[in-house]
PDB file of N, CA and C in Angstrom:
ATOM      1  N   UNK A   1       0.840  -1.165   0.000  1.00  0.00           N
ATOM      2  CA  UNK A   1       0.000   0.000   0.000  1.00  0.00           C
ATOM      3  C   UNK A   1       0.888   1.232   0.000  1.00  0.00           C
ATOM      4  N   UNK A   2       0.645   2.306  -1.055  1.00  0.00           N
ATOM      5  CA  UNK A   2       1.204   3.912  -1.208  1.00  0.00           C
ATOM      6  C   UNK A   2       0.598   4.733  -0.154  1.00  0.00           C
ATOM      7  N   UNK A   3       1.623   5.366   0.496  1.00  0.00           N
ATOM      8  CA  UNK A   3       1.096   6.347   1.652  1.00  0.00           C
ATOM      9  C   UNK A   3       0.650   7.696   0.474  1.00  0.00           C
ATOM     10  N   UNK A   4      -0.028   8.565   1.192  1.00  0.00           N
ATOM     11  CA  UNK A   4      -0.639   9.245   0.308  1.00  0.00           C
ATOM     12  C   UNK A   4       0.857  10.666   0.159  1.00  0.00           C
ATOM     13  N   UNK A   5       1.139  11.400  -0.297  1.00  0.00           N
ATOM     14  CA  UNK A   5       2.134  12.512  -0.316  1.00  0.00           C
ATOM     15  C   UNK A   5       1.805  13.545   0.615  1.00  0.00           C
ATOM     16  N   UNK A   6       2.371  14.232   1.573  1.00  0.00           N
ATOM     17  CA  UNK A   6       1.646  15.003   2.353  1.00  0.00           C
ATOM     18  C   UNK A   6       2.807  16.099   1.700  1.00  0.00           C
ATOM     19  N   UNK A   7       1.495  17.400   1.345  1.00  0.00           N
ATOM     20  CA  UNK A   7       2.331  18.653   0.528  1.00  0.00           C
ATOM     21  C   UNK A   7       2.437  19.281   1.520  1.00  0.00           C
ATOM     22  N   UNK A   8       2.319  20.158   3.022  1.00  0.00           N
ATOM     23  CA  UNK A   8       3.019  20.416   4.084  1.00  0.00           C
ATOM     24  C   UNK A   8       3.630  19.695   5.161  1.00  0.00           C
ATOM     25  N   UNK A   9       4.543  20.098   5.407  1.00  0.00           N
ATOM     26  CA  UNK A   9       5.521  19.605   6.278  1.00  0.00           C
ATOM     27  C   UNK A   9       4.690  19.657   7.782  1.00  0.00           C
ATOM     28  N   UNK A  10       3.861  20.892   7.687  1.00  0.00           N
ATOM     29  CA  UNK A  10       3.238  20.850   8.876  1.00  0.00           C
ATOM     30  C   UNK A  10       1.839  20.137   9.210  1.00  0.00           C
ATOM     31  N   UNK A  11       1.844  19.432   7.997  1.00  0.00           N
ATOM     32  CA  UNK A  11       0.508  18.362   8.415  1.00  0.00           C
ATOM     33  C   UNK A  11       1.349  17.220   8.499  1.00  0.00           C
ATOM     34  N   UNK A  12       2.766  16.566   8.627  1.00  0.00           N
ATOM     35  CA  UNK A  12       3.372  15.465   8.644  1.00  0.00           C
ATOM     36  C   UNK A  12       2.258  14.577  10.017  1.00  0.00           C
ATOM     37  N   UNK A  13       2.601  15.385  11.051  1.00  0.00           N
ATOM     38  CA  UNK A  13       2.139  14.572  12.228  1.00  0.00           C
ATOM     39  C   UNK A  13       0.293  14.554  12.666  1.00  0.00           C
ATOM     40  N   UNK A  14      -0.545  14.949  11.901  1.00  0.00           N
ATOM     41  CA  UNK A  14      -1.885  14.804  11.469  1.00  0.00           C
ATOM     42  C   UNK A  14      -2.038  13.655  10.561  1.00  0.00           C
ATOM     43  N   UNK A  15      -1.088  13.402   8.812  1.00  0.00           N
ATOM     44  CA  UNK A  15      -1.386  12.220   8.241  1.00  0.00           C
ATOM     45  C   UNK A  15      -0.589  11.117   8.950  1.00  0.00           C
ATOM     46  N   UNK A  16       0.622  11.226   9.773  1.00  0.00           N
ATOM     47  CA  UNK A  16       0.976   9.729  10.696  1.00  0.00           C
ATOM     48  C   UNK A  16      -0.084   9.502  11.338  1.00  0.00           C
ATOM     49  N   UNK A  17      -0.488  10.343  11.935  1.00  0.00           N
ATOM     50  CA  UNK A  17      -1.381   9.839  13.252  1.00  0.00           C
ATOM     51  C   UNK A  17      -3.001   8.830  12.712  1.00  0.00           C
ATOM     52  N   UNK A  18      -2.550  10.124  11.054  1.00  0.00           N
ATOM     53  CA  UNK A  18      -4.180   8.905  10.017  1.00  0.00           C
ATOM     54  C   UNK A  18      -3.753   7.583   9.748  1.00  0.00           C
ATOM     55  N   UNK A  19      -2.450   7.581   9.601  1.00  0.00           N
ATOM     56  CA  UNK A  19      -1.871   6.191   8.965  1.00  0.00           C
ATOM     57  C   UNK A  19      -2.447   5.283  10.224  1.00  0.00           C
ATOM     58  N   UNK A  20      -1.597   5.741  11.395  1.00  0.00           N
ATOM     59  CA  UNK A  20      -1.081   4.894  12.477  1.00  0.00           C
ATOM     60  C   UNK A  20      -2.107   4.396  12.804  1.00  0.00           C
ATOM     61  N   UNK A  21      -3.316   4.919  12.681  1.00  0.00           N
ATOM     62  CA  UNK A  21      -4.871   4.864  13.268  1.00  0.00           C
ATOM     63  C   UNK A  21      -5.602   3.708  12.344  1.00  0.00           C
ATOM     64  N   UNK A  22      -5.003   3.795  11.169  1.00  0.00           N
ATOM     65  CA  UNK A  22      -5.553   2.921   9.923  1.00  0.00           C
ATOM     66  C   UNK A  22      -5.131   1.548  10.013  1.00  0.00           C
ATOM     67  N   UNK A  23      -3.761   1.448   9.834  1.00  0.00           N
ATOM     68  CA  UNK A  23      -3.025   0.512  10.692  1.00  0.00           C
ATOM     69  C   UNK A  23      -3.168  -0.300  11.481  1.00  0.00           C
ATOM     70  N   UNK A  24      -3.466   0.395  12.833  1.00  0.00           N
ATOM     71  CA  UNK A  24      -4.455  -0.228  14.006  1.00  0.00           C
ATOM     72  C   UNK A  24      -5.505  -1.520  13.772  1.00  0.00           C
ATOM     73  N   UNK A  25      -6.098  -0.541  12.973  1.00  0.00           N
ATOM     74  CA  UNK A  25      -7.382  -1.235  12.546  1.00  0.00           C
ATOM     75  C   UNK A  25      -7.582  -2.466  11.752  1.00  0.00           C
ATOM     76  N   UNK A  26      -6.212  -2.254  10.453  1.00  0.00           N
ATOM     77  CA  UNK A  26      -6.275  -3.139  10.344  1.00  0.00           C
ATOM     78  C   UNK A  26      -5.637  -4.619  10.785  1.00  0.00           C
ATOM     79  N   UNK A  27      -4.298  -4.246  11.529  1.00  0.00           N
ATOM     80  CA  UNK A  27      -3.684  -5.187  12.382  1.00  0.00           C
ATOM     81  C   UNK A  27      -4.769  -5.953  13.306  1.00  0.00           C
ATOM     82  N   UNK A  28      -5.946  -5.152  13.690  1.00  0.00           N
ATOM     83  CA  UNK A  28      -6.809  -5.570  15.288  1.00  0.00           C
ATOM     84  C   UNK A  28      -7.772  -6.573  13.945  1.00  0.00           C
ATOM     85  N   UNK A  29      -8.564  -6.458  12.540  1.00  0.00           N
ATOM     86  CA  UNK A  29      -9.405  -7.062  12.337  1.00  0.00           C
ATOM     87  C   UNK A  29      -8.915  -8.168  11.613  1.00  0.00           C
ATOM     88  N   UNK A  30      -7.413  -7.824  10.693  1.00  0.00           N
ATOM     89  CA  UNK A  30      -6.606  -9.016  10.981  1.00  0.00           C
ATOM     90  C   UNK A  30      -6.358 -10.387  11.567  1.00  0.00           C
ATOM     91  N   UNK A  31      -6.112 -10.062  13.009  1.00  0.00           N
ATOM     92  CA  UNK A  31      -6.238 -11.138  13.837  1.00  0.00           C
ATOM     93  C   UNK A  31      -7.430 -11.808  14.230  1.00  0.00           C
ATOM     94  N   UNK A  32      -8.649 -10.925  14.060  1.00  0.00           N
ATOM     95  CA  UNK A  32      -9.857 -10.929  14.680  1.00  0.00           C
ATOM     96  C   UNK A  32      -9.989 -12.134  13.618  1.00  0.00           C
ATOM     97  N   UNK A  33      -9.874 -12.248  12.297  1.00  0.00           N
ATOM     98  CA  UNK A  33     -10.103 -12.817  11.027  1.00  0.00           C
ATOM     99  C   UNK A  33      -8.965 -14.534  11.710  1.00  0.00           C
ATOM    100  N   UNK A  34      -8.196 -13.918  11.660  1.00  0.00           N
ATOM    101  CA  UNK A  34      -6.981 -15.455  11.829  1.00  0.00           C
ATOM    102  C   UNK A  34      -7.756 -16.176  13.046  1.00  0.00           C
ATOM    103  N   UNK A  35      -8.060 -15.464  14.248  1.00  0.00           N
ATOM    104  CA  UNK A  35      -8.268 -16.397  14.936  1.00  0.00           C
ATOM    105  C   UNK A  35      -9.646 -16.682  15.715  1.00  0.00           C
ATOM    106  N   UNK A  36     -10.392 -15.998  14.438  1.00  0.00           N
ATOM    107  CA  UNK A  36     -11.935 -16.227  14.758  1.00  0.00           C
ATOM    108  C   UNK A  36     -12.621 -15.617  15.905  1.00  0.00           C
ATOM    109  N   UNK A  37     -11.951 -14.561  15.967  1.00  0.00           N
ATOM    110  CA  UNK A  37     -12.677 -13.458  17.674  1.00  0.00           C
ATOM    111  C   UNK A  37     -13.987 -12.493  16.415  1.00  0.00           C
ATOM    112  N   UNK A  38     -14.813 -12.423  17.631  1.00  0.00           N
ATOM    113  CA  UNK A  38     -15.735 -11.599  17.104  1.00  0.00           C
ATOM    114  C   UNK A  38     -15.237 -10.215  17.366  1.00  0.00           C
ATOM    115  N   UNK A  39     -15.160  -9.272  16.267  1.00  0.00           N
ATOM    116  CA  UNK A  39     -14.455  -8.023  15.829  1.00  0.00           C
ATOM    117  C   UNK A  39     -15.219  -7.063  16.872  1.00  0.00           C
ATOM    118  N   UNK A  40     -16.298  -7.024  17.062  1.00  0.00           N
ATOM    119  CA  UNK A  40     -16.747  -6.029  18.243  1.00  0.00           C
ATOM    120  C   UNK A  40     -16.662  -6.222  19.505  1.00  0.00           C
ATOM    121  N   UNK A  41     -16.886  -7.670  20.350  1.00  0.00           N
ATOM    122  CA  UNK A  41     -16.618  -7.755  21.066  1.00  0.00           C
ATOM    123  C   UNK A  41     -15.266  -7.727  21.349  1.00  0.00           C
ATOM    124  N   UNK A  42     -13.794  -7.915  20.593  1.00  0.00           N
ATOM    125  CA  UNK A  42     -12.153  -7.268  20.432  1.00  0.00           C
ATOM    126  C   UNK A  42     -12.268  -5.926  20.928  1.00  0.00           C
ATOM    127  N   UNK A  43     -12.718  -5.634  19.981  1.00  0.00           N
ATOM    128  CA  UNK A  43     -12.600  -4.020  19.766  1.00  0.00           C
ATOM    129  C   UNK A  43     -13.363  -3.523  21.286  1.00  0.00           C
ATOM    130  N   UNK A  44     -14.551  -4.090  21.603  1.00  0.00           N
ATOM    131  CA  UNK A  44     -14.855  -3.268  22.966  1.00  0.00           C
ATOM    132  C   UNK A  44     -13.827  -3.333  24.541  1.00  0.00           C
ATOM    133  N   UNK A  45     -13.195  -4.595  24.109  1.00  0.00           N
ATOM    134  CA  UNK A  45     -12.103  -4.962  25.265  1.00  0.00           C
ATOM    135  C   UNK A  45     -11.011  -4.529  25.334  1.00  0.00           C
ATOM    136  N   UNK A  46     -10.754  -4.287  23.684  1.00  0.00           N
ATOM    137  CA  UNK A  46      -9.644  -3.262  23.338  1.00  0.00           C
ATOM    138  C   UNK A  46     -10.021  -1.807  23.978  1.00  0.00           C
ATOM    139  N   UNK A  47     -10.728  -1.255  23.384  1.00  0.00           N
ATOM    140  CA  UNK A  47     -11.005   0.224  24.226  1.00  0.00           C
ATOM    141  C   UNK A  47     -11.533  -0.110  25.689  1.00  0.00           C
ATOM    142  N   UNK A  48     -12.012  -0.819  26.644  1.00  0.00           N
ATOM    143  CA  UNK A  48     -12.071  -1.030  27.827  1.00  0.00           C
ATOM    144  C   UNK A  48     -10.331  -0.778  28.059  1.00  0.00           C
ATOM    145  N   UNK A  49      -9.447  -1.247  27.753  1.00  0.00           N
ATOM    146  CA  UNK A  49      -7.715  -1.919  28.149  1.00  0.00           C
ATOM    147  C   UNK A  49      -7.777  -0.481  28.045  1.00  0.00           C
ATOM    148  N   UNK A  50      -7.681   0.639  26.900  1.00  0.00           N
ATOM    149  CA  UNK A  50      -7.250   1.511  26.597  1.00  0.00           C
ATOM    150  C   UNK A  50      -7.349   2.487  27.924  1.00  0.00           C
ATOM    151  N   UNK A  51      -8.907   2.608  27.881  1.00  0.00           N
ATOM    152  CA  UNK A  51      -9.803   3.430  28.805  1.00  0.00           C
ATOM    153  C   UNK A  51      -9.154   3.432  30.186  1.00  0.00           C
ATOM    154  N   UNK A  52      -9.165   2.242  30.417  1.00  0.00           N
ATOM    155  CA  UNK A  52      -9.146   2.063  32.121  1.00  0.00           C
ATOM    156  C   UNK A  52      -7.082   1.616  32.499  1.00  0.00           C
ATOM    157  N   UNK A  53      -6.498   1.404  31.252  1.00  0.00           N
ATOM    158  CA  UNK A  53      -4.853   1.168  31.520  1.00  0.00           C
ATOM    159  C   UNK A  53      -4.608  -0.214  32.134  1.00  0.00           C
ATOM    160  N   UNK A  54      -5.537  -1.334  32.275  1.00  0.00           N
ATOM    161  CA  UNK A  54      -4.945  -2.228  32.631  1.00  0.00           C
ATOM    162  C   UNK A  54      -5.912  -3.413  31.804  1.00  0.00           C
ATOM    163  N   UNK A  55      -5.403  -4.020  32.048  1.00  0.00           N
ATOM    164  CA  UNK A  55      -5.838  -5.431  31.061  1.00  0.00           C
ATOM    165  C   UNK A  55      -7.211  -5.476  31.720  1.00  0.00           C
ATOM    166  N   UNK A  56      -8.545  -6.508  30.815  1.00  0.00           N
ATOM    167  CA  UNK A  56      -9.581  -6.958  31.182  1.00  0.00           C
ATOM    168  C   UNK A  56      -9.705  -8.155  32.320  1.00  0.00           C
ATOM    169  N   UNK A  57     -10.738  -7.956  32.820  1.00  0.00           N
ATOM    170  CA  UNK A  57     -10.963  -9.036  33.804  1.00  0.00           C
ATOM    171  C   UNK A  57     -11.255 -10.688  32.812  1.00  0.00           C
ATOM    172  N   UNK A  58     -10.746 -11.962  33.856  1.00  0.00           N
ATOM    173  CA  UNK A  58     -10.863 -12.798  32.840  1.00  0.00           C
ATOM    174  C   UNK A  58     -12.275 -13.144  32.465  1.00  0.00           C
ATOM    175  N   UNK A  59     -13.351 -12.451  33.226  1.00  0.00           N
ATOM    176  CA  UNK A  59     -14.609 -12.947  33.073  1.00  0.00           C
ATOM    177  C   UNK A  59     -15.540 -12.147  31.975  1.00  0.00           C
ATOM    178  N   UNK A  60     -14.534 -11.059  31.613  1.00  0.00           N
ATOM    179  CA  UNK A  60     -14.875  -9.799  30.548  1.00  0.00           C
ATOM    180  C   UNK A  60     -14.538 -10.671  29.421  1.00  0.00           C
ATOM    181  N   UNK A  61     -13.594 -11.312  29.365  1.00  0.00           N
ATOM    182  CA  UNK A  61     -13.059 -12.186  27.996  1.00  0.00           C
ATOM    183  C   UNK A  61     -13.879 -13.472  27.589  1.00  0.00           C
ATOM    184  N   UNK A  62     -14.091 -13.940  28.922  1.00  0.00           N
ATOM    185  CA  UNK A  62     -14.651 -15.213  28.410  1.00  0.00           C
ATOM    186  C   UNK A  62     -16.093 -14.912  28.187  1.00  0.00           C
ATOM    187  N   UNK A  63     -16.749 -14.017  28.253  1.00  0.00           N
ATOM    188  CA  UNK A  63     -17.514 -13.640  27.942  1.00  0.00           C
ATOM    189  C   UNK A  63     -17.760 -12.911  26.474  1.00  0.00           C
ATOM    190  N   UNK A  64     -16.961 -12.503  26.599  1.00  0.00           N
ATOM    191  CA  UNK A  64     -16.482 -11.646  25.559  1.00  0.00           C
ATOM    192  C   UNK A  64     -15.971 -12.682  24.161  1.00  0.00           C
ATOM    193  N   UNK A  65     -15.718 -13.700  24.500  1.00  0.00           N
ATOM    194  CA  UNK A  65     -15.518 -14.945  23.355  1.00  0.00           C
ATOM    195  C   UNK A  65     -15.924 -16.173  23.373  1.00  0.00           C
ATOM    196  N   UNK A  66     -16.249 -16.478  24.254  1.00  0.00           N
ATOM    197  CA  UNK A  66     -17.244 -17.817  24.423  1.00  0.00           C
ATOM    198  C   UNK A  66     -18.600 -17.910  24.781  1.00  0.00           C
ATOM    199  N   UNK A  67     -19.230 -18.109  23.825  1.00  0.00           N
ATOM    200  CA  UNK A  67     -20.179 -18.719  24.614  1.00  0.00           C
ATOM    201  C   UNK A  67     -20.910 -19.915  25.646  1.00  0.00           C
ATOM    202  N   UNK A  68     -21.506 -20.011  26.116  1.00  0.00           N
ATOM    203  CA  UNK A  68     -21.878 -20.701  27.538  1.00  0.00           C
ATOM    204  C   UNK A  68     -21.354 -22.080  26.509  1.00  0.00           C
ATOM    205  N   UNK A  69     -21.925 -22.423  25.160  1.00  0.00           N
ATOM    206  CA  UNK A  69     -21.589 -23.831  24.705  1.00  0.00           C
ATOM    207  C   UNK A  69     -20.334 -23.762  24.466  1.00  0.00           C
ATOM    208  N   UNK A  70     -19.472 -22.930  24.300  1.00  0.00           N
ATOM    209  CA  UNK A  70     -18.326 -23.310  24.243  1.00  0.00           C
ATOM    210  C   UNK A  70     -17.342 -23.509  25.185  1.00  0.00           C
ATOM    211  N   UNK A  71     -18.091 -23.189  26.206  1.00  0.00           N
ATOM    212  CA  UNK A  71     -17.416 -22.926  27.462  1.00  0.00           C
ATOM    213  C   UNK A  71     -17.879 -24.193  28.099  1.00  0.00           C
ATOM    214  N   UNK A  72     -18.784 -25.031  28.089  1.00  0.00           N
ATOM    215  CA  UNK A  72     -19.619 -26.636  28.366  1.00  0.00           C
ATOM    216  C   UNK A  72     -18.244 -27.403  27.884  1.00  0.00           C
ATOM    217  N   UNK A  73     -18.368 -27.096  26.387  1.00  0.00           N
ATOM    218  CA  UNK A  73     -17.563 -27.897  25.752  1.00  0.00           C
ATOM    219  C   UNK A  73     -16.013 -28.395  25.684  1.00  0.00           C
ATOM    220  N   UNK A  74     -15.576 -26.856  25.740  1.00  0.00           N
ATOM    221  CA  UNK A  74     -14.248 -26.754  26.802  1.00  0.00           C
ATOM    222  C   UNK A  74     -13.682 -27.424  27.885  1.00  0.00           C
ATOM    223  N   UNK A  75     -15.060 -27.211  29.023  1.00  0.00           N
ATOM    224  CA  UNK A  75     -14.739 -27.474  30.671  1.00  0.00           C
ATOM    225  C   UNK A  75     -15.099 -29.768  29.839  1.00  0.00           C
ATOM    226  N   UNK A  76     -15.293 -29.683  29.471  1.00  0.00           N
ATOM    227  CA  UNK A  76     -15.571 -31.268  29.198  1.00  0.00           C
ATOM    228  C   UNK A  76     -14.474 -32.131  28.942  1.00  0.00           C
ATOM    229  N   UNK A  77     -13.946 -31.557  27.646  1.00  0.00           N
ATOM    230  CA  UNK A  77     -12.659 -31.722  26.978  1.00  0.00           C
ATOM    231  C   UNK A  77     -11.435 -31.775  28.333  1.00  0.00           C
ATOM    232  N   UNK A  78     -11.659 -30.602  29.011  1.00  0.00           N
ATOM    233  CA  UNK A  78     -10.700 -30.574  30.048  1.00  0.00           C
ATOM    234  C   UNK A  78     -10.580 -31.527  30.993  1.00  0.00           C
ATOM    235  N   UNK A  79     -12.050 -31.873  31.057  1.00  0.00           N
ATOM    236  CA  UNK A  79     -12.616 -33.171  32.584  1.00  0.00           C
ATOM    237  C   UNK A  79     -11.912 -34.196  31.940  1.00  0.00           C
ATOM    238  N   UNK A  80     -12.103 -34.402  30.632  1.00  0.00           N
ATOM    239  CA  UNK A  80     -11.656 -35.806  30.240  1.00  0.00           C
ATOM    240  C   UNK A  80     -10.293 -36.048  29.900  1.00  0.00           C
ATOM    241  N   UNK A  81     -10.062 -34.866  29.382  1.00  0.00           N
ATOM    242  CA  UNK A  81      -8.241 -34.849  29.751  1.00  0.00           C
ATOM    243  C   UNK A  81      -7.513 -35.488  31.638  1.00  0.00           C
ATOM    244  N   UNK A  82      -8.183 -34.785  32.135  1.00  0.00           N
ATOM    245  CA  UNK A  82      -7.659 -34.770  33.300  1.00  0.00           C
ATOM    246  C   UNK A  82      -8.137 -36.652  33.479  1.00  0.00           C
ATOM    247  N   UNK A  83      -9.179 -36.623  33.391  1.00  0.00           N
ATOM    248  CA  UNK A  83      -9.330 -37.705  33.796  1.00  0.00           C
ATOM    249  C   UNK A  83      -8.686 -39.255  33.328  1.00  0.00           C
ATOM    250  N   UNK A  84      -8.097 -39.163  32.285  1.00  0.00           N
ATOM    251  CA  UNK A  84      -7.927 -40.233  31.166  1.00  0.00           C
ATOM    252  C   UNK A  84      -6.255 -39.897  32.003  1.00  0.00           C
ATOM    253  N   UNK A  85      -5.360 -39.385  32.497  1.00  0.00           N
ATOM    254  CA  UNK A  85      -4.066 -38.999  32.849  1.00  0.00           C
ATOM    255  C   UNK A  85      -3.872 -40.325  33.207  1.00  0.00           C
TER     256      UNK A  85
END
């Protein structure tokens, strides 16, 4: 991708800040894509992290990406792991 030409010197740090912002976005829906996260619920945990400066609670996430069946299905997989040891 061509960055666009910026004809003042004094808009340099207005079009980075467009790039950097663009960027973002697409790095965050990127991953959202590779590893199958739902893009809004990302993005709201992402700006929660931003907002508040510290990481999400783990119950914000698992919420935030599982649902109750996947979370059944999970804790199952796990029982039977453990159990088969």
């Amino acid at each position: 991708m061509r960055a666009s030409k910026i004809d003042n010197a004094d808009n340099f740090q207005d079009e980075f800040e467009k790039y950097w912002q663009e960027q973002k976005k697409l790095a965050s829906a990127k991953l959202c894509d590779d590893e199958h996260l739902d893009k809004e619920q990302f993005n709201a945990l992402n700006d929660t992290y931003i907002f508040r400066g510290h990481e999400p609670l783990r119950d914000e996430v698992l919420r935030g990406f599982f649902s109750y069946f996947d979370l059944k299905l999970f804790i199952g997989f796990a029982i039977a792991a453990l159990v088969d040891r």
